[in-house]
N, C-alpha and C. Protein backbone atom coordinates (compact mmCIF):
# COMPACT_ATOMS: atom_id res chain seq x y z
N UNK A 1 -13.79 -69.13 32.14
CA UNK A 1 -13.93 -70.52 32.53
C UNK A 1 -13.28 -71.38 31.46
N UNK A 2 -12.55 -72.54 31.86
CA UNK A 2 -11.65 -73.63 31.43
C UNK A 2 -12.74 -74.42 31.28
N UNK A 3 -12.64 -75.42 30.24
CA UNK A 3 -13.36 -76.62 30.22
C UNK A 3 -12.55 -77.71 29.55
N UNK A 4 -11.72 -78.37 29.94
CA UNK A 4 -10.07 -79.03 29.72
C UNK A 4 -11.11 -80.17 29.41
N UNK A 5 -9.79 -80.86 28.63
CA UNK A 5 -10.71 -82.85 28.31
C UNK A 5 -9.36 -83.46 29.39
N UNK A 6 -9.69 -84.51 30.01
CA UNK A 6 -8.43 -85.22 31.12
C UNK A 6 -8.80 -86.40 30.56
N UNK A 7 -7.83 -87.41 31.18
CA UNK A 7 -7.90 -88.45 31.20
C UNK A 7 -7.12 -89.10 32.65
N UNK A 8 -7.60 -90.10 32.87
CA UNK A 8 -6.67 -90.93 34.13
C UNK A 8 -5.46 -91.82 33.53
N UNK A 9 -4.37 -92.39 34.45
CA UNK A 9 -3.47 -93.29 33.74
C UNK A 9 -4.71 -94.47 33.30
N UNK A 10 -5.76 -94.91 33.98
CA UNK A 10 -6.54 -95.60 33.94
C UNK A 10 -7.75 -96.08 32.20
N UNK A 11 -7.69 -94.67 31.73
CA UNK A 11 -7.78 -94.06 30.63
C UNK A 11 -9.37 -94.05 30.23
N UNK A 12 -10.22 -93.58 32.03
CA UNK A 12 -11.00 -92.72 31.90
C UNK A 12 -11.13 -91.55 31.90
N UNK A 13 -12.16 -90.96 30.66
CA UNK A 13 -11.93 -89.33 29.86
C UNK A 13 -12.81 -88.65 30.76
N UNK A 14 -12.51 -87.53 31.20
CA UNK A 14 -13.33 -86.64 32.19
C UNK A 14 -13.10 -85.05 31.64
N UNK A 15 -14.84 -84.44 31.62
CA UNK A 15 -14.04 -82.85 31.55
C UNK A 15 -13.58 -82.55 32.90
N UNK A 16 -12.81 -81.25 32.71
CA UNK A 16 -12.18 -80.52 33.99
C UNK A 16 -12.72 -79.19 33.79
N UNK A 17 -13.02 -78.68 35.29
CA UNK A 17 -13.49 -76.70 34.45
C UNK A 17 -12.84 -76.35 36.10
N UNK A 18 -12.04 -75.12 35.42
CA UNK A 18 -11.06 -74.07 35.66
C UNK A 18 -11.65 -73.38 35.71
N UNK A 19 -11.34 -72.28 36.64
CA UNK A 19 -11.37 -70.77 36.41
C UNK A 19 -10.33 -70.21 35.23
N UNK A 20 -9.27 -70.60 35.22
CA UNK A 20 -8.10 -70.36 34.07
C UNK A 20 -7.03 -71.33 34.08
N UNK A 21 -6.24 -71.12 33.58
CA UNK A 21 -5.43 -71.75 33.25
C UNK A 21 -4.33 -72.00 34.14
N UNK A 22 -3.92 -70.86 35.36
CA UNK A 22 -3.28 -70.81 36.61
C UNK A 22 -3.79 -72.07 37.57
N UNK A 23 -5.44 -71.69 37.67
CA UNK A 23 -6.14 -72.59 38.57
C UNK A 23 -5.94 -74.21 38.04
N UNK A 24 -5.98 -74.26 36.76
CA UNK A 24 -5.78 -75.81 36.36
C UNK A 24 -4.58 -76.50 37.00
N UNK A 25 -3.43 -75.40 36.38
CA UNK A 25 -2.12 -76.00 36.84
C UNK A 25 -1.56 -76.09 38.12
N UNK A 26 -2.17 -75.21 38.95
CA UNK A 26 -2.25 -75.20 40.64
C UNK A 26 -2.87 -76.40 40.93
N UNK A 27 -4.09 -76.89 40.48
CA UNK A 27 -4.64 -77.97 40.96
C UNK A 27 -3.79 -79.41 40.78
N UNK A 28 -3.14 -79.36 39.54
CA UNK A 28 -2.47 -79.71 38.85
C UNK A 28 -1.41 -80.36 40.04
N UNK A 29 -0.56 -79.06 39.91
CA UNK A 29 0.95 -79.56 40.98
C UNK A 29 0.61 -80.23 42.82
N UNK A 30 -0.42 -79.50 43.11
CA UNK A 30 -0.67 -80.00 44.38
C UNK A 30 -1.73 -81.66 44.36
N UNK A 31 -1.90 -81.84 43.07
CA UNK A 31 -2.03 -83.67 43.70
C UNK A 31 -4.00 -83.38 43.74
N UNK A 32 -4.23 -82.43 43.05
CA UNK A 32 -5.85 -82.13 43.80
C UNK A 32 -6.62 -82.64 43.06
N UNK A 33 -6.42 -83.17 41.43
CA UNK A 33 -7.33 -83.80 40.32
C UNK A 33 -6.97 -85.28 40.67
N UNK A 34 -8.50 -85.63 40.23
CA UNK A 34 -8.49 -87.09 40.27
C UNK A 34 -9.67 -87.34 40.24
N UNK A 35 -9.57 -88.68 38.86
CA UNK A 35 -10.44 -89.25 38.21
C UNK A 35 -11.65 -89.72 39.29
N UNK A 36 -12.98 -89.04 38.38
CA UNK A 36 -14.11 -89.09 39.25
C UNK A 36 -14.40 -90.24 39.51
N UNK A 37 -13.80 -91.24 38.12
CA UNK A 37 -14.71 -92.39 38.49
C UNK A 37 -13.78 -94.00 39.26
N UNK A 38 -12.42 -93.68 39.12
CA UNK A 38 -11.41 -94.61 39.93
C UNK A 38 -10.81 -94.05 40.70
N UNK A 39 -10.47 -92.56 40.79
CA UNK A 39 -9.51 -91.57 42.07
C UNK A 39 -8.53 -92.56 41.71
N UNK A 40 -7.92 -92.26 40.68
CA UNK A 40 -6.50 -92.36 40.19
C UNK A 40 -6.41 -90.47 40.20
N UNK A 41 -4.94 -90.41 40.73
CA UNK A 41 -4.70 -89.25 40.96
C UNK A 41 -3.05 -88.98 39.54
N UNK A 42 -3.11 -89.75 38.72
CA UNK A 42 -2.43 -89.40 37.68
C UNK A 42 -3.34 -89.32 36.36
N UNK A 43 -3.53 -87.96 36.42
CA UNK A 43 -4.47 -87.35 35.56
C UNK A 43 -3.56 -86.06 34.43
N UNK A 44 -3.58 -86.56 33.31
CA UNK A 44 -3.11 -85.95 32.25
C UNK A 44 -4.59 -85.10 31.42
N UNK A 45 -3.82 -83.81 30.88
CA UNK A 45 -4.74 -83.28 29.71
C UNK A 45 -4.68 -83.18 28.54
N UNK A 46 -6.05 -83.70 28.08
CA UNK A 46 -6.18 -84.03 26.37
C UNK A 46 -5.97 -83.39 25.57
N UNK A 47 -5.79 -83.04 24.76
CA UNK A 47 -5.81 -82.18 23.13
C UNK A 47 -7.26 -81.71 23.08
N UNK A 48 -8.01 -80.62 23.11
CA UNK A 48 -9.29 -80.25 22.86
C UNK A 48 -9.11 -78.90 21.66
N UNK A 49 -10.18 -79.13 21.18
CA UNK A 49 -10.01 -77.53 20.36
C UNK A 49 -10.80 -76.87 20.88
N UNK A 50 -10.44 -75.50 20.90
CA UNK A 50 -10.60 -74.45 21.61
C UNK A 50 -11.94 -74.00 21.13
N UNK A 51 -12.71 -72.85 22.14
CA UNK A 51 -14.06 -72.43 21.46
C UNK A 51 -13.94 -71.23 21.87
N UNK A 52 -13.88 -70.36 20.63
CA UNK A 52 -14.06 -69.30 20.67
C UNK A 52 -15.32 -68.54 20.51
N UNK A 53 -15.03 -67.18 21.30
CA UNK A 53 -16.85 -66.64 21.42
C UNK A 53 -16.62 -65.05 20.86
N UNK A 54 -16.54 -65.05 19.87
CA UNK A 54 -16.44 -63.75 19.08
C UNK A 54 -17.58 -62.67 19.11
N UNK A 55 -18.61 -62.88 19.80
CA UNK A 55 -19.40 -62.13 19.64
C UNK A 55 -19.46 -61.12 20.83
N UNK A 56 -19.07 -59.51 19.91
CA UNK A 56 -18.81 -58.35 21.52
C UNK A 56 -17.44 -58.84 21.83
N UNK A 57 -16.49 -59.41 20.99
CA UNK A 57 -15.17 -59.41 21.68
C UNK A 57 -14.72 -58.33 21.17
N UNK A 58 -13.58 -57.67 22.12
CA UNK A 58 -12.45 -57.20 22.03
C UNK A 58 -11.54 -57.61 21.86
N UNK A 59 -10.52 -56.85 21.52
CA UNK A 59 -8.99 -57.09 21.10
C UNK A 59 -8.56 -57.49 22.45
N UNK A 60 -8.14 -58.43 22.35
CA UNK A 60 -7.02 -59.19 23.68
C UNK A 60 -5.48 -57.79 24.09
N UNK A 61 -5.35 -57.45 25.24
CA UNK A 61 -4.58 -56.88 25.97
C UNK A 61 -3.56 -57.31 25.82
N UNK A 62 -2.42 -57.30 25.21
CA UNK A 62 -0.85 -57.79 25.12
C UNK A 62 -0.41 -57.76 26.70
N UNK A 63 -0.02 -59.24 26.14
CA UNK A 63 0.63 -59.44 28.17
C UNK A 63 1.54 -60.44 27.56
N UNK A 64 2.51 -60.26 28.27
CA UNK A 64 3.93 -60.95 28.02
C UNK A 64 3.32 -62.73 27.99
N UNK A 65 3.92 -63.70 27.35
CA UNK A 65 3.41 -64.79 27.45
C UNK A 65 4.20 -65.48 28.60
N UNK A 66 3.91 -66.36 29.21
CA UNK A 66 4.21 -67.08 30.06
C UNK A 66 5.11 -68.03 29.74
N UNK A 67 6.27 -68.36 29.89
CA UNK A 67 6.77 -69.87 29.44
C UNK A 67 6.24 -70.66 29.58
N UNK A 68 5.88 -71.85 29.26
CA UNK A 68 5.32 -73.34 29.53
C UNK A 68 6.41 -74.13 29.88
N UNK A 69 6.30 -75.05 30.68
CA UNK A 69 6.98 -75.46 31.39
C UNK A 69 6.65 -76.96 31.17
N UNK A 70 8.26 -77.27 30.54
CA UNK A 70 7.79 -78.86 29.34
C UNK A 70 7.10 -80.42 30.29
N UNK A 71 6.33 -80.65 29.77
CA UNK A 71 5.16 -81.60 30.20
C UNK A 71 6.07 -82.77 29.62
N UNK A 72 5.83 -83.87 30.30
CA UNK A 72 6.58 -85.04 30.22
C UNK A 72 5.21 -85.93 29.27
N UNK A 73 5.54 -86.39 28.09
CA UNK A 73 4.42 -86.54 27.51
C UNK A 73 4.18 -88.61 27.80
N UNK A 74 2.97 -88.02 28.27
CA UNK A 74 2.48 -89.49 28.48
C UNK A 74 1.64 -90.36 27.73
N UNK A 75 1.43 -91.70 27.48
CA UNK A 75 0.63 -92.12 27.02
C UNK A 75 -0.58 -92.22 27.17
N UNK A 76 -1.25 -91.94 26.37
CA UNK A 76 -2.89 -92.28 27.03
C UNK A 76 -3.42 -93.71 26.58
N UNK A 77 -4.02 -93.81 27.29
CA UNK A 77 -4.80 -95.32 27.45
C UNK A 77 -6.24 -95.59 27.03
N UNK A 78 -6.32 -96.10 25.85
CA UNK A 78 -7.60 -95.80 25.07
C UNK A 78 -8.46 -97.45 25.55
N UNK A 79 -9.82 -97.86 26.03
CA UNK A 79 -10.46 -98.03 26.83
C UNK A 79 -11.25 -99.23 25.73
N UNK A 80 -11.23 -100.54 25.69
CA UNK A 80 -11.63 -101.73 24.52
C UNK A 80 -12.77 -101.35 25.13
N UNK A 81 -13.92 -101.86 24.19
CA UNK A 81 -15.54 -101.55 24.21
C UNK A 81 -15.59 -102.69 25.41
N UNK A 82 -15.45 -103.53 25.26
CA UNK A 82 -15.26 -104.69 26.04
C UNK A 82 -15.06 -104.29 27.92
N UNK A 83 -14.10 -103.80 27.98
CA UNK A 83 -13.99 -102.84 29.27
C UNK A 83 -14.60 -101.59 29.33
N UNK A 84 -14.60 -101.34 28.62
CA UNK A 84 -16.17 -99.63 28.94
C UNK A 84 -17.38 -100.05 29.03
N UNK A 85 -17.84 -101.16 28.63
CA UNK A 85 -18.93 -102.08 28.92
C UNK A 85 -18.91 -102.33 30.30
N UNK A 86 -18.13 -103.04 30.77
CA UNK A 86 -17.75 -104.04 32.59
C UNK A 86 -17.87 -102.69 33.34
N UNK A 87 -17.14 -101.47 32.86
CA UNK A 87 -17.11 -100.54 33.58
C UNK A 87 -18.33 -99.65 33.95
N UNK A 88 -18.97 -100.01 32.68
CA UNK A 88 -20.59 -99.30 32.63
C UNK A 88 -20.92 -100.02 33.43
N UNK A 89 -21.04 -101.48 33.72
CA UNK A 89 -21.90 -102.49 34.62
C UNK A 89 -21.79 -102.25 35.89
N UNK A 90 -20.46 -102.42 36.46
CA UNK A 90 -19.86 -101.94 37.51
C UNK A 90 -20.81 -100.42 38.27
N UNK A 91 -20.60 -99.64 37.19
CA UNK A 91 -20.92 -98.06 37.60
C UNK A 91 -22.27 -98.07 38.25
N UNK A 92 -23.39 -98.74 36.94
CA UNK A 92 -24.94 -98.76 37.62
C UNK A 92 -24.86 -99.58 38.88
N UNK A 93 -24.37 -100.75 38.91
CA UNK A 93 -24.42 -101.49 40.54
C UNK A 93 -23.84 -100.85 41.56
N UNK A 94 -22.96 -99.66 41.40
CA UNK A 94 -22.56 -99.21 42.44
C UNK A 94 -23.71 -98.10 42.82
N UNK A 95 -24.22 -97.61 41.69
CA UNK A 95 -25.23 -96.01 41.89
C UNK A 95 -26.49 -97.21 42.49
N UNK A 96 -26.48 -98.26 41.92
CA UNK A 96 -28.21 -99.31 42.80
C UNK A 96 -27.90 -99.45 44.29
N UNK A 97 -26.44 -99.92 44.79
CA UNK A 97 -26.39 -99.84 46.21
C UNK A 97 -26.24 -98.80 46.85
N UNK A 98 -26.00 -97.79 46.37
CA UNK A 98 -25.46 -95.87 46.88
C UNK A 98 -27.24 -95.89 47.13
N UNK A 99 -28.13 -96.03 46.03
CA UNK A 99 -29.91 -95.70 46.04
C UNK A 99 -30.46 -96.64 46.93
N UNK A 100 -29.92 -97.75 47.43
CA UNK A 100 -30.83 -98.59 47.62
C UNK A 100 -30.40 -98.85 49.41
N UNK A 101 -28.93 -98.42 49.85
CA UNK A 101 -28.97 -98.43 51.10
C UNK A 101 -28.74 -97.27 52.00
N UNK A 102 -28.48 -97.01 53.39
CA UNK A 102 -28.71 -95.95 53.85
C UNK A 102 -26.72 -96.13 54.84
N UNK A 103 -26.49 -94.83 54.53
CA UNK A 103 -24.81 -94.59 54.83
C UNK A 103 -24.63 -94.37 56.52
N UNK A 104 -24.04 -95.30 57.13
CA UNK A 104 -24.03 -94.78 58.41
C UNK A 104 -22.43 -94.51 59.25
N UNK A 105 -21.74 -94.50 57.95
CA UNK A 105 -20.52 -93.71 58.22
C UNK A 105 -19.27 -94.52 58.80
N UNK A 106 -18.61 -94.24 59.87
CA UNK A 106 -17.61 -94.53 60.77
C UNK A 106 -18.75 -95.77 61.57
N UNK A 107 -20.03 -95.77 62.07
CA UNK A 107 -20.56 -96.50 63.10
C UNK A 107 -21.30 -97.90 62.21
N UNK A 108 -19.97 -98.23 60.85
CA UNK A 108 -21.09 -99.54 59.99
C UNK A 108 -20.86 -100.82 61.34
N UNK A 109 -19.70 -100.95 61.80
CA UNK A 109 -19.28 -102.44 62.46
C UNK A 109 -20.17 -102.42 63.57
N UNK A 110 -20.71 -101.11 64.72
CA UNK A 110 -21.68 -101.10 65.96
C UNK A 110 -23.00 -101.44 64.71
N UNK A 111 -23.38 -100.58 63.97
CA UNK A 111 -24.79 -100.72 63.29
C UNK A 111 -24.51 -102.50 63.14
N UNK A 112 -23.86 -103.14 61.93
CA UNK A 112 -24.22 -104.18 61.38
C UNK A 112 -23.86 -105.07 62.27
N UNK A 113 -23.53 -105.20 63.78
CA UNK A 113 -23.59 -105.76 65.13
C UNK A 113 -24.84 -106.14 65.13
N UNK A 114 -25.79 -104.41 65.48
CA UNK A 114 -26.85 -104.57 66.14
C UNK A 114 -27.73 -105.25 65.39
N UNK A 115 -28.02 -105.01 63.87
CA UNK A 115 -29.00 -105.79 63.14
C UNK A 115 -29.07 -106.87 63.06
N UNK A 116 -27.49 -107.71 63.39
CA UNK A 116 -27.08 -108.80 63.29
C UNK A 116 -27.51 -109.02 64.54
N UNK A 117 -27.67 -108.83 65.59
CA UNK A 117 -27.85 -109.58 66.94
C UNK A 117 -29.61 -108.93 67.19
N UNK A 118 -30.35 -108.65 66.19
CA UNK A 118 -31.94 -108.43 66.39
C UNK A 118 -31.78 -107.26 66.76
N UNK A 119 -30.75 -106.05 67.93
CA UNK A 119 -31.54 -105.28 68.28
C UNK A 119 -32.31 -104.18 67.86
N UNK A 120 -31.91 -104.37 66.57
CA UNK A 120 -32.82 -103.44 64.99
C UNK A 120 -33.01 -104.15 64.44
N UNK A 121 -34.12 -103.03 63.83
CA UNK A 121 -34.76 -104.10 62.72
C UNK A 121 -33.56 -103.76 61.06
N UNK A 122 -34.12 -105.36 60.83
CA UNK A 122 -32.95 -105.13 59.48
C UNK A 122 -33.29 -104.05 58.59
N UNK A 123 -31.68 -103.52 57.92
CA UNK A 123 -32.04 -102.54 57.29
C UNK A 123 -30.71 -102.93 56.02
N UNK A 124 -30.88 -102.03 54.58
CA UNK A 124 -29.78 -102.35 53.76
C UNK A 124 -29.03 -100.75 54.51
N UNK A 125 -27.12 -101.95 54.92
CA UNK A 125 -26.55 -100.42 55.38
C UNK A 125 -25.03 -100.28 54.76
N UNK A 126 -24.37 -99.22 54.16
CA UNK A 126 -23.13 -99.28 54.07
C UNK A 126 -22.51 -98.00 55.20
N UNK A 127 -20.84 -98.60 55.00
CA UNK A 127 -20.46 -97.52 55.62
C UNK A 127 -18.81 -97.65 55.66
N UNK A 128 -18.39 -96.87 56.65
CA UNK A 128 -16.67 -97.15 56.76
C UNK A 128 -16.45 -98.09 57.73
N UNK A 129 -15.27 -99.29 57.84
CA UNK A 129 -14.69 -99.92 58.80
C UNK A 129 -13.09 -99.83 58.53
N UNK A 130 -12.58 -100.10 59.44
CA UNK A 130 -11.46 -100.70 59.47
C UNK A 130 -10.58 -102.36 59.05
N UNK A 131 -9.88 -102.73 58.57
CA UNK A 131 -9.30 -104.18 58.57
C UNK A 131 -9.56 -104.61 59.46
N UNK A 132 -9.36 -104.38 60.94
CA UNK A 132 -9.68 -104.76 61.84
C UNK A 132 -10.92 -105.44 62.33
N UNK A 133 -11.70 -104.01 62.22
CA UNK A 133 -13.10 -104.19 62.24
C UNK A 133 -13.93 -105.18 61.40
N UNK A 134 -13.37 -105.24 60.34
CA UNK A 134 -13.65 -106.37 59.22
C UNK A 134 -13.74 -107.43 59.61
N UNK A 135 -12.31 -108.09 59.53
CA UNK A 135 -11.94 -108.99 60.26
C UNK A 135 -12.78 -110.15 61.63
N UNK A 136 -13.36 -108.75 62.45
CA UNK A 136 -13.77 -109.18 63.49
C UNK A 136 -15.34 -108.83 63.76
N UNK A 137 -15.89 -108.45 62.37
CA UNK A 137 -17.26 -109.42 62.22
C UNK A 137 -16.99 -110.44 61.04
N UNK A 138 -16.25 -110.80 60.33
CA UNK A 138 -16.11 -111.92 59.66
C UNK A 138 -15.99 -113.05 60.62
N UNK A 139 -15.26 -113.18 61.57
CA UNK A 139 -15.40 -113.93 62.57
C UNK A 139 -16.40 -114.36 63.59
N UNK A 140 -17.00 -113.18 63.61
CA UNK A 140 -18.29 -113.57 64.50
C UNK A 140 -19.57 -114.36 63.51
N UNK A 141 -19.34 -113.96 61.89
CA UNK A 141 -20.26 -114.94 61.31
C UNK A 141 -21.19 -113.75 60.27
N UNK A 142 -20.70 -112.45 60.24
CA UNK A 142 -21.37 -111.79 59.98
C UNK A 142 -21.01 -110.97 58.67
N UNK A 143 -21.97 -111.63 57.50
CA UNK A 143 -21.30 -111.14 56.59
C UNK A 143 -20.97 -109.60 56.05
N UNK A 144 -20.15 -109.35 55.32
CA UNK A 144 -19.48 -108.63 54.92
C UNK A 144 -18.85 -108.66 53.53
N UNK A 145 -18.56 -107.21 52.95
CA UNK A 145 -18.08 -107.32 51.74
C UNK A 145 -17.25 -105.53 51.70
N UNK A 146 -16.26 -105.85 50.81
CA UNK A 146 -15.38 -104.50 50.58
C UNK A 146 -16.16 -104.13 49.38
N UNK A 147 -16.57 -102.61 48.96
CA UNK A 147 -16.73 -102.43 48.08
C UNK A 147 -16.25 -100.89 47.70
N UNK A 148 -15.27 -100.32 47.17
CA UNK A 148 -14.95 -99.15 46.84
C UNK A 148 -15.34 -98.15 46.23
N UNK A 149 -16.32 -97.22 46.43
CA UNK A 149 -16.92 -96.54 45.73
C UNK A 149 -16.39 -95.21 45.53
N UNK A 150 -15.94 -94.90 43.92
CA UNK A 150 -15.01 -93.82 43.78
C UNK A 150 -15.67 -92.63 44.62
N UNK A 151 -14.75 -91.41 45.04
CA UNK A 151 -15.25 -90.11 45.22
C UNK A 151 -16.71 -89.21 44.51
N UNK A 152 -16.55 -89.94 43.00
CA UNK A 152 -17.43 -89.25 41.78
C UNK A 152 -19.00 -89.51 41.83
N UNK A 153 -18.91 -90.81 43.20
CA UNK A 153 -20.53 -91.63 42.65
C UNK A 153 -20.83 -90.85 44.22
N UNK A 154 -20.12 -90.38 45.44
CA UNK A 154 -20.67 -90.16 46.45
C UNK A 154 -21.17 -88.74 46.81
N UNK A 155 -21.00 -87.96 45.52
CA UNK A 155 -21.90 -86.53 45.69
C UNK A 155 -22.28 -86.45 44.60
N UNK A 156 -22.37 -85.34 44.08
CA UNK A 156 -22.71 -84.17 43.23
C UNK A 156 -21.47 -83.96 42.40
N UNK A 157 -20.83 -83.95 41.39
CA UNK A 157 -19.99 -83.71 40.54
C UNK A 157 -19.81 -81.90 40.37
N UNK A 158 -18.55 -81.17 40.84
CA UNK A 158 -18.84 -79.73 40.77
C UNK A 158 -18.10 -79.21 39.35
């Protein structure tokens, strides 16, 4: 098992865990990492020092080394207290509305219809709409708000 340090262009730090080092870079080329907490999908890896577990090791098996294949070196983006603060703020208000309302998916614009026109009783609800759909309860009078909640806050972190 891999346990990589990442970062986003965004220049939030995330671990990553691999099976090896193949699996990283597979994940890698196909577009599949991305920052838990903005899903920025330009995700670079940090400098970590390594941890070795010497105890009951054996001698490593000579195997031809692999070329590395030159990495375009990017900047990383180091994060003012000032903005890791807003970002902390941000984070808990998003985990208070994830706790505090109930997800009703693709059916938010029929649900927040019906609550809106009495035929339920009110409830706190989020969910998915469309521009469209937006649009056309903003018009009928019914409020609304966009709020983007990364990939990282809507499960379980694996």
């Amino acid at each position: 098992m891999k346990v990589l340090n990442l970062q986003c262009a965004a220049g939030h730090p995330f671990e990553g865990w691999f099976g090896s080092e193949d699996d990283y870079q597979s994940q890698q080329s196909r577009g599949l990492l991305t920052c838990p907490v903005c899903g920025h999908v330009d995700v670079v890896r940090l400098p970590s020092a390594p941890r070795l577990n010497l105890s009951g090791a054996k001698a490593p098996a000579l195997v031809a080394p692999v070329p590395a294949k030159p990495e375009t070196p990017r900047p990383t983006v180091s994060l003012t207290p000032e903005r890791a603060q807003a970002e902390a703020v941000l984070l808990q208000a998003m985990r208070h509305v994830l706790a505090n309302t109930e997800d009703v998916g693709p059916h938010f614009a029929q649900e927040v219809r019906r609550i809106h026109h009495g035929e339920i009783d009110h409830r706190n609800i989020r969910g998915e709409t469309t521009p469209t759909e937006a649009r056309a309860l903003r018009d009928e009078g019914i409020e609304i708000f966009h709020l983007p909640i990364p990939d990282g806050l809507k499960g379980p972190l694996q």
